[in-house]
PDB file of N, CA and C in Angstrom:
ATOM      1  N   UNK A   1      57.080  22.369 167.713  1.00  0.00           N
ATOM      2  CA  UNK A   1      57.347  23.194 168.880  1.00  0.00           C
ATOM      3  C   UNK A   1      56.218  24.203 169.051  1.00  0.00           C
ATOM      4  N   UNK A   2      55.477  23.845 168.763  1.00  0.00           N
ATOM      5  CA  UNK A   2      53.971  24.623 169.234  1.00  0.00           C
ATOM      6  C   UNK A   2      54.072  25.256 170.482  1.00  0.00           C
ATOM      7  N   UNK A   3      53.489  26.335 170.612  1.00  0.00           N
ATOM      8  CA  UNK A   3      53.254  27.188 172.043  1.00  0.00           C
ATOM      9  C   UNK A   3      54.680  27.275 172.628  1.00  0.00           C
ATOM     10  N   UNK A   4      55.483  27.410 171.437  1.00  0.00           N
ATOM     11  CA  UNK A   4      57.068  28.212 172.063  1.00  0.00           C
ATOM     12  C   UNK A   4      56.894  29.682 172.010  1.00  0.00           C
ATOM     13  N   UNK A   5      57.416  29.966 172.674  1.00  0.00           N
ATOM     14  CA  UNK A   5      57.437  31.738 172.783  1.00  0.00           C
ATOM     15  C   UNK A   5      59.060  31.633 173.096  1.00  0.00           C
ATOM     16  N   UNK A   6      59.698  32.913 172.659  1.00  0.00           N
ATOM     17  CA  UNK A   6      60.660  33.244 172.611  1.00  0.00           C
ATOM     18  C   UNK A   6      61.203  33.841 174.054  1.00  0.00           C
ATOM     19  N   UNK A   7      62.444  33.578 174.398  1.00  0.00           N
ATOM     20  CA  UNK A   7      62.500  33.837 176.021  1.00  0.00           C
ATOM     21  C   UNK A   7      63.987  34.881 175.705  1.00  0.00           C
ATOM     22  N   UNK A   8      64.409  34.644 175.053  1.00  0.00           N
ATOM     23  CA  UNK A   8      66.178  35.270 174.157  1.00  0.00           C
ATOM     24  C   UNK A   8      65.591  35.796 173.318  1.00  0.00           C
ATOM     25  N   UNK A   9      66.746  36.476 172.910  1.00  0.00           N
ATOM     26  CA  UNK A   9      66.456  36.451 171.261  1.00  0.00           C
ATOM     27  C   UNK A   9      68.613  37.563 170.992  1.00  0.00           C
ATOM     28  N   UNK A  10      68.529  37.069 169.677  1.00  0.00           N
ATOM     29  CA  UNK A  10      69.992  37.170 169.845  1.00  0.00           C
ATOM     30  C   UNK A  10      70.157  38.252 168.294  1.00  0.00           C
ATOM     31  N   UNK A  11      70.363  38.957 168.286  1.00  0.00           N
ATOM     32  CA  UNK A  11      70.381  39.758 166.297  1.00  0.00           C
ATOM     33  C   UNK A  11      71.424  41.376 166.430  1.00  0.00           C
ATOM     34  N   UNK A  12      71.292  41.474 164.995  1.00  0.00           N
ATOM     35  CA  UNK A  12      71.978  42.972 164.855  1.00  0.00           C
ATOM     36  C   UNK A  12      71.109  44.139 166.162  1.00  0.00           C
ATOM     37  N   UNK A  13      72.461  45.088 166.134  1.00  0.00           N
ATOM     38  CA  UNK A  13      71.719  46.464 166.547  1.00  0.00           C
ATOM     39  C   UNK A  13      72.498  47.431 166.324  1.00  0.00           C
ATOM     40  N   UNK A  14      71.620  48.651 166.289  1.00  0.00           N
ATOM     41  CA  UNK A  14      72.939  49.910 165.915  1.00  0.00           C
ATOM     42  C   UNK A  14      74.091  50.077 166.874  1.00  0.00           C
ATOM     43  N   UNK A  15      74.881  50.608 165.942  1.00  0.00           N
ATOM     44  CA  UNK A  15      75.963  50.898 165.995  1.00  0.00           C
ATOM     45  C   UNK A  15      75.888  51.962 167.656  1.00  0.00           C
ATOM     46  N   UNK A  16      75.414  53.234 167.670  1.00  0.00           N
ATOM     47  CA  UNK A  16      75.134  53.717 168.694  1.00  0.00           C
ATOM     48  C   UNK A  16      74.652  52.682 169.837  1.00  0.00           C
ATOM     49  N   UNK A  17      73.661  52.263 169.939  1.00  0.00           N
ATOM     50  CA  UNK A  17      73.090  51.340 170.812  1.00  0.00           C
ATOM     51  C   UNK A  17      74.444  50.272 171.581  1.00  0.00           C
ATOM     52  N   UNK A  18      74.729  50.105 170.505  1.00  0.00           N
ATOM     53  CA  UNK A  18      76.560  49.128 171.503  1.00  0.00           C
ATOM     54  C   UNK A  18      77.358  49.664 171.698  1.00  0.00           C
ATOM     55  N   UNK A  19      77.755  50.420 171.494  1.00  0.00           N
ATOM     56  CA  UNK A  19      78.481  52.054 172.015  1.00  0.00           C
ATOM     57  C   UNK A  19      78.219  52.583 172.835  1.00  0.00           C
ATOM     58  N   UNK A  20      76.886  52.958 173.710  1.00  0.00           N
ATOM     59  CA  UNK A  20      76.235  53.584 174.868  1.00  0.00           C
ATOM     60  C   UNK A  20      76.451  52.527 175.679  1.00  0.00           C
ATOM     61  N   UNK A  21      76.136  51.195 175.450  1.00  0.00           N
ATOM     62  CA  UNK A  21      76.549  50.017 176.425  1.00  0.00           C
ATOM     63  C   UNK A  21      77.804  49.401 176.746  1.00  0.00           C
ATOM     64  N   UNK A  22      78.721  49.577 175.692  1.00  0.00           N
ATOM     65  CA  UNK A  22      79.815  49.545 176.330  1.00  0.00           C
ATOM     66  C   UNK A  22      80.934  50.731 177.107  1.00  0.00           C
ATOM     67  N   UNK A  23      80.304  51.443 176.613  1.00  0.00           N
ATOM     68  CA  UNK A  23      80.519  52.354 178.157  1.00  0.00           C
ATOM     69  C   UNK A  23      80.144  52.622 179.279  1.00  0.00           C
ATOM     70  N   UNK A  24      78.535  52.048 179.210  1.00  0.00           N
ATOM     71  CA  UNK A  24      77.998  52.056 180.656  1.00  0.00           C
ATOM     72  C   UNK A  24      78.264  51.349 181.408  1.00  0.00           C
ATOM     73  N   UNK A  25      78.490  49.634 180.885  1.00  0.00           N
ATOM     74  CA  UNK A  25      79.160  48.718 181.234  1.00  0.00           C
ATOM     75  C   UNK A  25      80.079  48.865 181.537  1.00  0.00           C
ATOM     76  N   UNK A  26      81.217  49.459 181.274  1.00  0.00           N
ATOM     77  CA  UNK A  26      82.526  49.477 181.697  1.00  0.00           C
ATOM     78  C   UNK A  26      83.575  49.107 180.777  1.00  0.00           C
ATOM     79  N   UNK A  27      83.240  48.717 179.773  1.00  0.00           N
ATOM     80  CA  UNK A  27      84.592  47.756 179.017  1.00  0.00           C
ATOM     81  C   UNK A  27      85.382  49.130 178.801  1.00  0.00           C
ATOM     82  N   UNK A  28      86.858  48.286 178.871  1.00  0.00           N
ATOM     83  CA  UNK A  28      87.823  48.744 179.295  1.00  0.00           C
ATOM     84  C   UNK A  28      88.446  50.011 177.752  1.00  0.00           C
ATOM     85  N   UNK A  29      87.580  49.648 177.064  1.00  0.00           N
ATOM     86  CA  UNK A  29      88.387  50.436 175.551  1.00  0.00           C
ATOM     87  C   UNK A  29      87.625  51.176 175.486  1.00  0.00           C
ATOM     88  N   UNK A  30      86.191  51.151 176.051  1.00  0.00           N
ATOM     89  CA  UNK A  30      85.430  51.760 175.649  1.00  0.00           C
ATOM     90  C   UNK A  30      84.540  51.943 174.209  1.00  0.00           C
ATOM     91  N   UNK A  31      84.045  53.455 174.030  1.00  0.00           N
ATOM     92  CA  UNK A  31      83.035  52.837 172.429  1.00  0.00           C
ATOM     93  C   UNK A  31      84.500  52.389 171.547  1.00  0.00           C
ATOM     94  N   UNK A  32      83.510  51.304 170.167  1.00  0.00           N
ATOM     95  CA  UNK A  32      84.390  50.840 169.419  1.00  0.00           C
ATOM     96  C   UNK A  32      84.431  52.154 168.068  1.00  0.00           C
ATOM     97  N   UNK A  33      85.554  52.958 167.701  1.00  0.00           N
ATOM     98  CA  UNK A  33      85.817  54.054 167.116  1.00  0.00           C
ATOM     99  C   UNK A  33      85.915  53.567 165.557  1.00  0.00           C
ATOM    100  N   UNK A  34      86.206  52.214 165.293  1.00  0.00           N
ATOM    101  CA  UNK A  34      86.859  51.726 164.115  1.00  0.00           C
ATOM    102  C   UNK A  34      86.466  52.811 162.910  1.00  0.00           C
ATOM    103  N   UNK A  35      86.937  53.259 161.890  1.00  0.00           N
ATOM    104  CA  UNK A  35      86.040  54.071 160.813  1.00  0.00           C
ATOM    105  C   UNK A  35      85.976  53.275 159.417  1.00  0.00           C
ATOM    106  N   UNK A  36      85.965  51.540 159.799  1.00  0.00           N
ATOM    107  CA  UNK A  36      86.077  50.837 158.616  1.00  0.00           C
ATOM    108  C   UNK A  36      85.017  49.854 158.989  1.00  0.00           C
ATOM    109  N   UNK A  37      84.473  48.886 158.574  1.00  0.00           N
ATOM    110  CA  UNK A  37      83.336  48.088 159.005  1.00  0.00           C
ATOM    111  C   UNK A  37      83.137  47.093 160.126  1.00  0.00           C
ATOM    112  N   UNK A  38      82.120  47.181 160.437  1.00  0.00           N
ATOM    113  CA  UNK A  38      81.949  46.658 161.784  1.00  0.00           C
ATOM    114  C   UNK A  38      80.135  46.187 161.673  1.00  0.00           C
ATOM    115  N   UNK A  39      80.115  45.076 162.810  1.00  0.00           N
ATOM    116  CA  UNK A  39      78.884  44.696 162.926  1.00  0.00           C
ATOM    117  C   UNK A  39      78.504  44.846 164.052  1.00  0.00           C
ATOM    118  N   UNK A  40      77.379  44.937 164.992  1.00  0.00           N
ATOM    119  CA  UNK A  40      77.418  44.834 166.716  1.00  0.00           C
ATOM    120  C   UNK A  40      76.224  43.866 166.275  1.00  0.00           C
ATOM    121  N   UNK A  41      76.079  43.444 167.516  1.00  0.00           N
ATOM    122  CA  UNK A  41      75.308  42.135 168.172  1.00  0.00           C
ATOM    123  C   UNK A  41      74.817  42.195 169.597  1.00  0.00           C
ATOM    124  N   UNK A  42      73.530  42.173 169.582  1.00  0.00           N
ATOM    125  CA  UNK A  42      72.676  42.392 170.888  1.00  0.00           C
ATOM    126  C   UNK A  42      72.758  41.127 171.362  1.00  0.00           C
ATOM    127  N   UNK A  43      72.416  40.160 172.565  1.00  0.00           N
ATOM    128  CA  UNK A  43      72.180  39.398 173.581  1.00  0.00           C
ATOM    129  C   UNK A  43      70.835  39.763 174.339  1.00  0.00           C
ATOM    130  N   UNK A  44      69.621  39.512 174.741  1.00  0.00           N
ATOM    131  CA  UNK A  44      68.629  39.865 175.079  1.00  0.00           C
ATOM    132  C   UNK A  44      67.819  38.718 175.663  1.00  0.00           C
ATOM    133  N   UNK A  45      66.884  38.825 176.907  1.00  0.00           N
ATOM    134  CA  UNK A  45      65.956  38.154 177.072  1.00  0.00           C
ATOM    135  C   UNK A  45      64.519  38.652 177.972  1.00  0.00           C
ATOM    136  N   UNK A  46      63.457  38.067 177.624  1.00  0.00           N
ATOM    137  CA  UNK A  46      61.940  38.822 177.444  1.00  0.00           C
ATOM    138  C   UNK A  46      62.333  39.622 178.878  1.00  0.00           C
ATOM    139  N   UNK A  47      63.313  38.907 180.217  1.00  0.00           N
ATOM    140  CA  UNK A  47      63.213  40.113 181.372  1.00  0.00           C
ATOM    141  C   UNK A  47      64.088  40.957 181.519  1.00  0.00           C
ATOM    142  N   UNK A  48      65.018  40.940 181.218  1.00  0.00           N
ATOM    143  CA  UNK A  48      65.828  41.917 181.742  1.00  0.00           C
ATOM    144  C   UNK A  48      66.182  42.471 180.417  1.00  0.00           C
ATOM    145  N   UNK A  49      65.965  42.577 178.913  1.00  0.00           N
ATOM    146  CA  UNK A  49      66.019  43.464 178.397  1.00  0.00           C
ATOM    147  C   UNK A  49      67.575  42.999 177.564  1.00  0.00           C
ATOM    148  N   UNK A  50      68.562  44.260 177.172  1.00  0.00           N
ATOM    149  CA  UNK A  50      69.810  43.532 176.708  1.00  0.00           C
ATOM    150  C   UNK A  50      70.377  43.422 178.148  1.00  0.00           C
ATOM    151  N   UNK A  51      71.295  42.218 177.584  1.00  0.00           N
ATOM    152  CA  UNK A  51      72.344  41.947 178.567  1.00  0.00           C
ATOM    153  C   UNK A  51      73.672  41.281 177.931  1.00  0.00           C
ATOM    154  N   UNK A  52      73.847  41.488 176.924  1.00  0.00           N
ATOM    155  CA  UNK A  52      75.021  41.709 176.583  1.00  0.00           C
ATOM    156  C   UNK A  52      75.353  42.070 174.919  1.00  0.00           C
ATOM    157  N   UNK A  53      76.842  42.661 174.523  1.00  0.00           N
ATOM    158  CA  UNK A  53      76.729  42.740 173.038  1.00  0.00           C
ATOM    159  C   UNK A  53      78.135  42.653 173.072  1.00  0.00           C
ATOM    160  N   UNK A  54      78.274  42.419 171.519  1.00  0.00           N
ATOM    161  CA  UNK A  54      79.333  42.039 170.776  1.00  0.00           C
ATOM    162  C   UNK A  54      79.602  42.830 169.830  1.00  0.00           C
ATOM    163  N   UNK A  55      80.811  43.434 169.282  1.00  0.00           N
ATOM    164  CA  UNK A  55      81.631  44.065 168.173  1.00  0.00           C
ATOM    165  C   UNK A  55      82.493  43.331 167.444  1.00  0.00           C
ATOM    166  N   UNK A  56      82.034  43.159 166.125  1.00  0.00           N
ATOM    167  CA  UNK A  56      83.078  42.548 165.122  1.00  0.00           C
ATOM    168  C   UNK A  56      83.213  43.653 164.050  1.00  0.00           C
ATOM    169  N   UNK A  57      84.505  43.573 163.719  1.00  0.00           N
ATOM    170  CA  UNK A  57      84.824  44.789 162.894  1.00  0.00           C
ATOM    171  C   UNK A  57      85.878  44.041 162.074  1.00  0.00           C
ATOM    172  N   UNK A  58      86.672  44.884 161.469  1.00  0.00           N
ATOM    173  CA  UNK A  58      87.726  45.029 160.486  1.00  0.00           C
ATOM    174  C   UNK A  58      88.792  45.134 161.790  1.00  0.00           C
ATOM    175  N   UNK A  59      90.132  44.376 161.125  1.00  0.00           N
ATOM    176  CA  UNK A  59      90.858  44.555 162.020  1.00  0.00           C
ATOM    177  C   UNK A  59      91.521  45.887 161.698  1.00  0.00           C
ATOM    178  N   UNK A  60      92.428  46.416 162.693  1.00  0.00           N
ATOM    179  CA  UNK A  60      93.186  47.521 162.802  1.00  0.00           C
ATOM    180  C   UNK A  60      94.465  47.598 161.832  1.00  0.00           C
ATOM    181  N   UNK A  61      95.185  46.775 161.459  1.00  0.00           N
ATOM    182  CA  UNK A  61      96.072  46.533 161.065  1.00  0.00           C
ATOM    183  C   UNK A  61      95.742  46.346 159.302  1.00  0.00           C
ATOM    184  N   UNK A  62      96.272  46.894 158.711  1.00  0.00           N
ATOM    185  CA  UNK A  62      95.967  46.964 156.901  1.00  0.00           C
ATOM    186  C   UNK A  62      96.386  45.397 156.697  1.00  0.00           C
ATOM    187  N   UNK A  63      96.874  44.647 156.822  1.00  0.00           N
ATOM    188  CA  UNK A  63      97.086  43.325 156.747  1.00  0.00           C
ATOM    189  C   UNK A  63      97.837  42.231 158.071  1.00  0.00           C
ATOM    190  N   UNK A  64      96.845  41.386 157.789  1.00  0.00           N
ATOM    191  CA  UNK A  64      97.326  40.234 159.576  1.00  0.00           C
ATOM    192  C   UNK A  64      97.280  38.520 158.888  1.00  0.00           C
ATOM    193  N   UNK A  65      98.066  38.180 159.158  1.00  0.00           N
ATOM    194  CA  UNK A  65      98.067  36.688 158.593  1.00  0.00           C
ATOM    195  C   UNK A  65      98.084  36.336 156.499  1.00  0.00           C
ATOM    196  N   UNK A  66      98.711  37.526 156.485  1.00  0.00           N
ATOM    197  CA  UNK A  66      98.740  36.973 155.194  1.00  0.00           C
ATOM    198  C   UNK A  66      97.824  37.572 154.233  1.00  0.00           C
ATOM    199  N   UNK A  67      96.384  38.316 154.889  1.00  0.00           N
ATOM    200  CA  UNK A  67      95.513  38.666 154.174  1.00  0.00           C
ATOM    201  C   UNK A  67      94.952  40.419 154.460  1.00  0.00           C
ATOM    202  N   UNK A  68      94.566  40.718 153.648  1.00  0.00           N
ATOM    203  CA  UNK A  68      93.868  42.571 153.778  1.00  0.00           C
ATOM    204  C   UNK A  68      92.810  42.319 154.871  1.00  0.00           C
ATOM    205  N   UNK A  69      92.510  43.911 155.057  1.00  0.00           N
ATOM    206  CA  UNK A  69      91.557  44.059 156.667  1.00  0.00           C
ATOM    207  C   UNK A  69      90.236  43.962 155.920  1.00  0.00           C
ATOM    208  N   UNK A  70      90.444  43.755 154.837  1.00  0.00           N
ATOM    209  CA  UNK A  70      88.644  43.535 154.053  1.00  0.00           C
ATOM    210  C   UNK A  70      88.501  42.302 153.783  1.00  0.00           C
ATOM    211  N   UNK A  71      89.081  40.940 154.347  1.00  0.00           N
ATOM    212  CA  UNK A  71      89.040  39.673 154.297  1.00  0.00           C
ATOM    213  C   UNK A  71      88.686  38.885 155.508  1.00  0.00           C
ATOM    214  N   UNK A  72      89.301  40.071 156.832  1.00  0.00           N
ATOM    215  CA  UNK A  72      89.798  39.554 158.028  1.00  0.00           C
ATOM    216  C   UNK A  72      88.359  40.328 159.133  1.00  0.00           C
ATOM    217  N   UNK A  73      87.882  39.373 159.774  1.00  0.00           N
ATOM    218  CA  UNK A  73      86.315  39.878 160.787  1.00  0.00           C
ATOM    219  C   UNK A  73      87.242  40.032 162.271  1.00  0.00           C
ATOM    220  N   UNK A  74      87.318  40.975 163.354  1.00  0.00           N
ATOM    221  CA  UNK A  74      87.792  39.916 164.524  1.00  0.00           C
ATOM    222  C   UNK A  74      86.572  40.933 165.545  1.00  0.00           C
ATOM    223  N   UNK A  75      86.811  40.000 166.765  1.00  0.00           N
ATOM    224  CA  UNK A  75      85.747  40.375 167.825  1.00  0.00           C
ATOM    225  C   UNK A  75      86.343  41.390 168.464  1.00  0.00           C
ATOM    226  N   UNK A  76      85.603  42.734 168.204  1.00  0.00           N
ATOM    227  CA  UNK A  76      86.533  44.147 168.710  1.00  0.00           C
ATOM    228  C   UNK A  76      86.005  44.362 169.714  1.00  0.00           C
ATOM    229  N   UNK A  77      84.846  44.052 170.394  1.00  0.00           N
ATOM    230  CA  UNK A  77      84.611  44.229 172.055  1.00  0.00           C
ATOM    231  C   UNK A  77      83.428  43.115 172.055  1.00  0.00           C
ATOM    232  N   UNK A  78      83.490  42.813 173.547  1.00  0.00           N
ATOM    233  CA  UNK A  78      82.260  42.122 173.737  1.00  0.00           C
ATOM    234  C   UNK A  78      82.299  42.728 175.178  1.00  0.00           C
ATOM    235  N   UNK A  79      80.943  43.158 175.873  1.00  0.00           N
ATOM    236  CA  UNK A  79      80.668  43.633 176.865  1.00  0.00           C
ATOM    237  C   UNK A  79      79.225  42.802 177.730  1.00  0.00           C
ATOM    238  N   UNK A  80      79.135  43.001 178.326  1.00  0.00           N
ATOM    239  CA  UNK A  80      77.667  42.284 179.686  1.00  0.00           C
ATOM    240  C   UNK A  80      76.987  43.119 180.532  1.00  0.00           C
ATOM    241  N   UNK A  81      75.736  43.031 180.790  1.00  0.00           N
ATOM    242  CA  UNK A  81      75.489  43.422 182.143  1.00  0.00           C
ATOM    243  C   UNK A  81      76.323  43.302 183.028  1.00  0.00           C
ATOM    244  N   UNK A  82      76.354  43.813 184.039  1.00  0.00           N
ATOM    245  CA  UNK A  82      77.049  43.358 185.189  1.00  0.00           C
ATOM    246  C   UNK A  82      76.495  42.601 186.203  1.00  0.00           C
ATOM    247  N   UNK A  83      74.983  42.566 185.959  1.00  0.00           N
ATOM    248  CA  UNK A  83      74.317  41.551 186.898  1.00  0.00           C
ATOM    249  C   UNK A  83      73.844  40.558 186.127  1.00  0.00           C
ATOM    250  N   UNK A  84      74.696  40.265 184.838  1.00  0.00           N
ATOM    251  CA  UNK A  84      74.313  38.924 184.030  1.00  0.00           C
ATOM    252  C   UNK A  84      76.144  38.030 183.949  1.00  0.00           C
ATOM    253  N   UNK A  85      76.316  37.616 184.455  1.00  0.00           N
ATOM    254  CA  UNK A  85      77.703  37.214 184.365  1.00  0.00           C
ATOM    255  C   UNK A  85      77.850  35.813 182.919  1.00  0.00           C
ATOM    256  N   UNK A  86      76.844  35.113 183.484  1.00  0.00           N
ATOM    257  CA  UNK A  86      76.743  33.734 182.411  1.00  0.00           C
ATOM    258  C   UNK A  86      76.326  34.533 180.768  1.00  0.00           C
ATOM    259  N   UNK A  87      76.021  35.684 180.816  1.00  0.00           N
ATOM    260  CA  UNK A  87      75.517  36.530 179.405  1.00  0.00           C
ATOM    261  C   UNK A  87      77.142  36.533 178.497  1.00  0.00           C
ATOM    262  N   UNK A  88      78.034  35.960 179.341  1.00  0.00           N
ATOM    263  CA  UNK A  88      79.603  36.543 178.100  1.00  0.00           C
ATOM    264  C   UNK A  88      79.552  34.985 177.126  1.00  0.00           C
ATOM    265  N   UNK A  89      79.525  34.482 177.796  1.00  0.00           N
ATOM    266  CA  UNK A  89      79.912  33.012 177.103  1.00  0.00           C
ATOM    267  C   UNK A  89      79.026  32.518 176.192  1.00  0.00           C
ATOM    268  N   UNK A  90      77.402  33.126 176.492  1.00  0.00           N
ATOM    269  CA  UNK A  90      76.279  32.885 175.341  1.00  0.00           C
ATOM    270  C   UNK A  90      76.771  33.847 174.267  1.00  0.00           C
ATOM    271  N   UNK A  91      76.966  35.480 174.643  1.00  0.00           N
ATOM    272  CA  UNK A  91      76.996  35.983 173.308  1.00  0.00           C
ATOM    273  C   UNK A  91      78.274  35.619 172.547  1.00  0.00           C
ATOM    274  N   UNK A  92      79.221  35.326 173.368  1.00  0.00           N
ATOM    275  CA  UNK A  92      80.307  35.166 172.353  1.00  0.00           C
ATOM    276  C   UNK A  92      79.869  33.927 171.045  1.00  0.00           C
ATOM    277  N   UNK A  93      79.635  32.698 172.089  1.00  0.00           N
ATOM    278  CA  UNK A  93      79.688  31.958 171.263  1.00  0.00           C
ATOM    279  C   UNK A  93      78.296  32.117 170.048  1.00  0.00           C
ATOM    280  N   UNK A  94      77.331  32.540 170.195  1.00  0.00           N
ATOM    281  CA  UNK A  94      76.484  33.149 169.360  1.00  0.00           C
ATOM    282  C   UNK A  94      77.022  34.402 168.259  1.00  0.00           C
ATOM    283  N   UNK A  95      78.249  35.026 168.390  1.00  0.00           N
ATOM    284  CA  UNK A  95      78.612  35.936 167.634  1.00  0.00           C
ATOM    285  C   UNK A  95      79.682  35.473 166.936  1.00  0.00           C
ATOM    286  N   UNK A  96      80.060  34.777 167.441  1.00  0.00           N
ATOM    287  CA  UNK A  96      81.675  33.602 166.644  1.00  0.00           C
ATOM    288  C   UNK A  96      80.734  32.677 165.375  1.00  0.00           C
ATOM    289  N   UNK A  97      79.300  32.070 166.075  1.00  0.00           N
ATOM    290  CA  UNK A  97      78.480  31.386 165.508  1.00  0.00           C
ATOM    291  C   UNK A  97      77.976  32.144 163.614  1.00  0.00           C
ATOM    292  N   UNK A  98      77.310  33.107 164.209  1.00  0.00           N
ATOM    293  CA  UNK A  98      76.889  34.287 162.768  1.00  0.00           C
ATOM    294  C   UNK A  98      77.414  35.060 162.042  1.00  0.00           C
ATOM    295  N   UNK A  99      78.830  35.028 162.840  1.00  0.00           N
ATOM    296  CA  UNK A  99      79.587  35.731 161.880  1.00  0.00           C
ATOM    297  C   UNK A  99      80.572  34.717 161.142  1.00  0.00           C
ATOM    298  N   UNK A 100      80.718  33.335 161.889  1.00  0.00           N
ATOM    299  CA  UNK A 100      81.671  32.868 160.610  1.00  0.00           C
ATOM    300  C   UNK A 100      80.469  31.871 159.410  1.00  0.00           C
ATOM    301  N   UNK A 101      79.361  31.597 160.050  1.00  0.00           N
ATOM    302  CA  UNK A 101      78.614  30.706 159.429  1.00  0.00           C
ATOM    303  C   UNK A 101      77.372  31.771 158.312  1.00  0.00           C
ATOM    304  N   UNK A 102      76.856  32.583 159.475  1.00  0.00           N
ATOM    305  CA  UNK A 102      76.091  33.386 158.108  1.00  0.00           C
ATOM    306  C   UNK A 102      75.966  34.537 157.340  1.00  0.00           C
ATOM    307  N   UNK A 103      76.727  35.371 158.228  1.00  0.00           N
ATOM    308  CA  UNK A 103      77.181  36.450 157.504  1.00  0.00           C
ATOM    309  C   UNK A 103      77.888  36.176 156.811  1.00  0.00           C
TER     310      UNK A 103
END
């Protein structure tokens, strides 16, 4: 794949950084508050910059299905541009992707 250049690119980002965006964006919960662990996930491409992110955290609940909240990952927000609509369905499935396979 010679003379590929990167047009996406998909990875961690701070914690602040997905927090300022999901409020600018709009999502409905707003920043994610959790005070137990959490990962965020940028969505990005070379033009328009981010356009979307993802929150996986610890769930809320001290135990869900049988198991502790230090066993259990779930997707605590996912947010978009608003002038990227097709940006929800890439990051999700890119954040469902790294968090059950490589993290």
């Amino acid at each position: 794949m010679t003379g590929m250049a990167p047009l996406a690119s998909f990875g961690l980002i701070l914690p602040r950084e997905a927090d300022a965006r999901l409020v600018e964006w709009g999502h409905y919960l707003g920043a994610c508050g959790r005070p137990f662990g959490r990962q965020d996930f940028g969505l990005a491409t070379t033009r328009d910059g981010l356009v979307a992110v993802a929150t996986s955290a610890s769930t809320v609940s001290k135990r869900a299905a049988g198991m502790d909240r230090k066993e259990l990952v779930e997707l605590a927000r996912l947010v978009r541009h608003p002038d990227h609509p097709w940006a929800t369905a890439a990051c999700l499935r890119l954040a469902r992707y790294v968090t059950s396979v490589i993290l």
